[in-house]
C-alpha atoms as a PDB file:
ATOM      1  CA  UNK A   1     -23.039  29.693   7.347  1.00  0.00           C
ATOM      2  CA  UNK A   2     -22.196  26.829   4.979  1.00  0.00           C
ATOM      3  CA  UNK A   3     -23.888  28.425   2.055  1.00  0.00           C
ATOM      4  CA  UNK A   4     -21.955  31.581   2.333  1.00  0.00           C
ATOM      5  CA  UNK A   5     -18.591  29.228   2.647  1.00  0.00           C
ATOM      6  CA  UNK A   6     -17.630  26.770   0.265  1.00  0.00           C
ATOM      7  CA  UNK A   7     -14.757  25.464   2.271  1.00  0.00           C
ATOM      8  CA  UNK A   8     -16.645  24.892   4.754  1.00  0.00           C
ATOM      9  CA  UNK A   9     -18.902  21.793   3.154  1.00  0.00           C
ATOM     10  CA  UNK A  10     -15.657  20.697   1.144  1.00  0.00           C
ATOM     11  CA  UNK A  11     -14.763  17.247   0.969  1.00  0.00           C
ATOM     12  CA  UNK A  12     -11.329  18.097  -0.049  1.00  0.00           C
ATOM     13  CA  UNK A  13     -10.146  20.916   2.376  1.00  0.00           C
ATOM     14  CA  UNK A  14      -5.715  20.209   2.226  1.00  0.00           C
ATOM     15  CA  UNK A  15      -4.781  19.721   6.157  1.00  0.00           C
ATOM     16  CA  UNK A  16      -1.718  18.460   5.701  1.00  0.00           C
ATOM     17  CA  UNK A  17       1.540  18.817   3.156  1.00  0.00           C
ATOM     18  CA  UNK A  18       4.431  16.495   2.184  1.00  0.00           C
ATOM     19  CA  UNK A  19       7.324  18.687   3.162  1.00  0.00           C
ATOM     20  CA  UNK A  20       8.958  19.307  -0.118  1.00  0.00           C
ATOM     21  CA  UNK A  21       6.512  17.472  -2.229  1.00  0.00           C
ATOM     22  CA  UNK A  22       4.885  18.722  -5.493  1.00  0.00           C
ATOM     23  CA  UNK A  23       1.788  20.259  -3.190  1.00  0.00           C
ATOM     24  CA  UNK A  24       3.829  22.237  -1.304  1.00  0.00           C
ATOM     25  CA  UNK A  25       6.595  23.725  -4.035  1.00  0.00           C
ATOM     26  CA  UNK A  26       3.252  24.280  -6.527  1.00  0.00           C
ATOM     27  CA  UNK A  27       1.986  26.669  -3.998  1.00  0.00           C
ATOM     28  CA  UNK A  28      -0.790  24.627  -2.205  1.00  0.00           C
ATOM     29  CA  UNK A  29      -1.171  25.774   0.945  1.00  0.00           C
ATOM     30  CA  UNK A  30      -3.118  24.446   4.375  1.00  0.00           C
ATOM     31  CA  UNK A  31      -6.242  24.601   4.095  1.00  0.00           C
ATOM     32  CA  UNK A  32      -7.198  25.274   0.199  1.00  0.00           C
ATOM     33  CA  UNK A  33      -9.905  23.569  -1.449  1.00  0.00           C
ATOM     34  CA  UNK A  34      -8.959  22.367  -4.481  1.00  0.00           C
ATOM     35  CA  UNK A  35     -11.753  23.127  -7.181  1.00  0.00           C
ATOM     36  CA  UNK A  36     -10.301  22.204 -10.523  1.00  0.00           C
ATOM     37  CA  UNK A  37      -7.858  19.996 -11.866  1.00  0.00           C
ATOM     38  CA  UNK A  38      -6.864  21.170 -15.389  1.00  0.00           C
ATOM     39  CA  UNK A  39     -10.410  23.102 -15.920  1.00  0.00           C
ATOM     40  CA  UNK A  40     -12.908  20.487 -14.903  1.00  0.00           C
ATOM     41  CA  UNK A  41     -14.523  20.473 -11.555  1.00  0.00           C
ATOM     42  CA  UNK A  42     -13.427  18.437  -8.893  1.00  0.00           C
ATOM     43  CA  UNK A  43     -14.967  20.308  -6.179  1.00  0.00           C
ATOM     44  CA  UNK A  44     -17.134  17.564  -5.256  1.00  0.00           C
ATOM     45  CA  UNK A  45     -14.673  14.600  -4.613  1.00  0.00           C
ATOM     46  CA  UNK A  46     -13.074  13.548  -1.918  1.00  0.00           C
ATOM     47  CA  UNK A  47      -9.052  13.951  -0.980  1.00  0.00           C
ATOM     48  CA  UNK A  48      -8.753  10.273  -1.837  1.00  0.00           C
ATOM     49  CA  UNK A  49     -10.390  10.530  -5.254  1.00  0.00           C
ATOM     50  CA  UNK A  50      -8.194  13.753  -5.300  1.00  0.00           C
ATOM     51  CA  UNK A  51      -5.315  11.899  -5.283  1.00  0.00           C
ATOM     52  CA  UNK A  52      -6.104   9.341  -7.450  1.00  0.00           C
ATOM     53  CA  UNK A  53      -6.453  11.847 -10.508  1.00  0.00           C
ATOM     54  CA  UNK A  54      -3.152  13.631  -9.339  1.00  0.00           C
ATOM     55  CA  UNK A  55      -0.966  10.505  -9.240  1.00  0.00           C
ATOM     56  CA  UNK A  56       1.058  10.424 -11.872  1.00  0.00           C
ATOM     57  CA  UNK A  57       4.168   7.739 -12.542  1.00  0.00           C
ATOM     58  CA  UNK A  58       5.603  10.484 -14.867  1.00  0.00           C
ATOM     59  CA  UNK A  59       6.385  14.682 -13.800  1.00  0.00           C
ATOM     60  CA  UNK A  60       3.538  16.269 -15.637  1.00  0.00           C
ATOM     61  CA  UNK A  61       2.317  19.694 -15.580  1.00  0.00           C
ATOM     62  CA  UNK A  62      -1.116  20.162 -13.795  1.00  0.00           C
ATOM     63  CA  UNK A  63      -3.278  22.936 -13.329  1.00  0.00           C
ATOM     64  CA  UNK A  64      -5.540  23.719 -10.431  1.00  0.00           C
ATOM     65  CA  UNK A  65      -7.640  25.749  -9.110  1.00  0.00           C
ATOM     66  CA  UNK A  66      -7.845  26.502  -5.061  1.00  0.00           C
ATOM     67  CA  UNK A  67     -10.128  28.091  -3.214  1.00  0.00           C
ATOM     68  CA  UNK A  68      -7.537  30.025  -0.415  1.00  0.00           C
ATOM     69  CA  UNK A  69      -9.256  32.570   1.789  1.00  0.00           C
ATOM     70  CA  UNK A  70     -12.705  33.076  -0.104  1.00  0.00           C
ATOM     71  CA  UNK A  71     -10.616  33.464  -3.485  1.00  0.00           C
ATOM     72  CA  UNK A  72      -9.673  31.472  -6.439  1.00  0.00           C
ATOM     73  CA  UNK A  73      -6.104  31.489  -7.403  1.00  0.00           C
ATOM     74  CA  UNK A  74      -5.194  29.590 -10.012  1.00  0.00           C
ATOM     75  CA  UNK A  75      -1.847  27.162  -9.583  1.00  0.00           C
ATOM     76  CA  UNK A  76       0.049  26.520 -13.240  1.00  0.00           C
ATOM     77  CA  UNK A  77       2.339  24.063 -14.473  1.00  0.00           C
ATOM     78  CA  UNK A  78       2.596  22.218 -11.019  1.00  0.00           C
ATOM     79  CA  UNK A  79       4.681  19.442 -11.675  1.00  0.00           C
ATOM     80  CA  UNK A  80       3.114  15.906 -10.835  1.00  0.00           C
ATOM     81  CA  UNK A  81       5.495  13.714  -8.601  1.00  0.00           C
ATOM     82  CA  UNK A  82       5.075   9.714  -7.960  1.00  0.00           C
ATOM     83  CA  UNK A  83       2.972   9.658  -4.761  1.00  0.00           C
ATOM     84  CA  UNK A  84       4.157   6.895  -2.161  1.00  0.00           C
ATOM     85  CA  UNK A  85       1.574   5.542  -0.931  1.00  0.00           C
ATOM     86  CA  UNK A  86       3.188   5.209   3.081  1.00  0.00           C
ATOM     87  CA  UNK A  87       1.870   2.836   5.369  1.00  0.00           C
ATOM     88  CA  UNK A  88      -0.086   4.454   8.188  1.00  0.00           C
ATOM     89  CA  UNK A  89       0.141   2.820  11.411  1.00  0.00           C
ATOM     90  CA  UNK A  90      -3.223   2.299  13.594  1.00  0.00           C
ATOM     91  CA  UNK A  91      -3.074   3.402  16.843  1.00  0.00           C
ATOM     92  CA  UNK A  92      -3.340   1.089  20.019  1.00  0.00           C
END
């Protein structure tokens, strides 16, 4: 059930990674939840809002907090990256 699974009423479940990007060499893997962001709870917002607070025009050090496989692991010192913002083509 949902109660028993936090990932599974998470707004911010990772389904995809930049391929080399900050995500992916921090350790972020498919489908964590991200719960913190440098302590505070985040576990509530949505990938968008996510990515506002992780955008960063400067490398800084972040730590989260991920909910992999039931768990929390805590990821240190992950090292912010400008985000591109790529244009996403609709379909047809």
């Amino acid at each position: 059930s949902t109660a028993d699974n936090p990932a599974a009423k998470a707004k911010n479940v990772i389904d995809e990674l930049a391929p080399g990007g900050a995500a992916e060499t921090g350790g972020i893997k498919v489908n964590d939840v991200i719960m913190k962001i440098d302590g505070e709870d985040v576990s509530q917002l949505s990938i968008t809002e996510l990515t506002a607070r992780l955008r960063s025009e400067k490398e800084l050090p972040v730590n989260l907090t991920v909910l992999r496989d039931g768990n929390l692991k805590d990821l240190n010192d992950i090292r912010r990256r400008k985000i591109e913002n790529k244009a996403v083509a609709e379909p047809e």
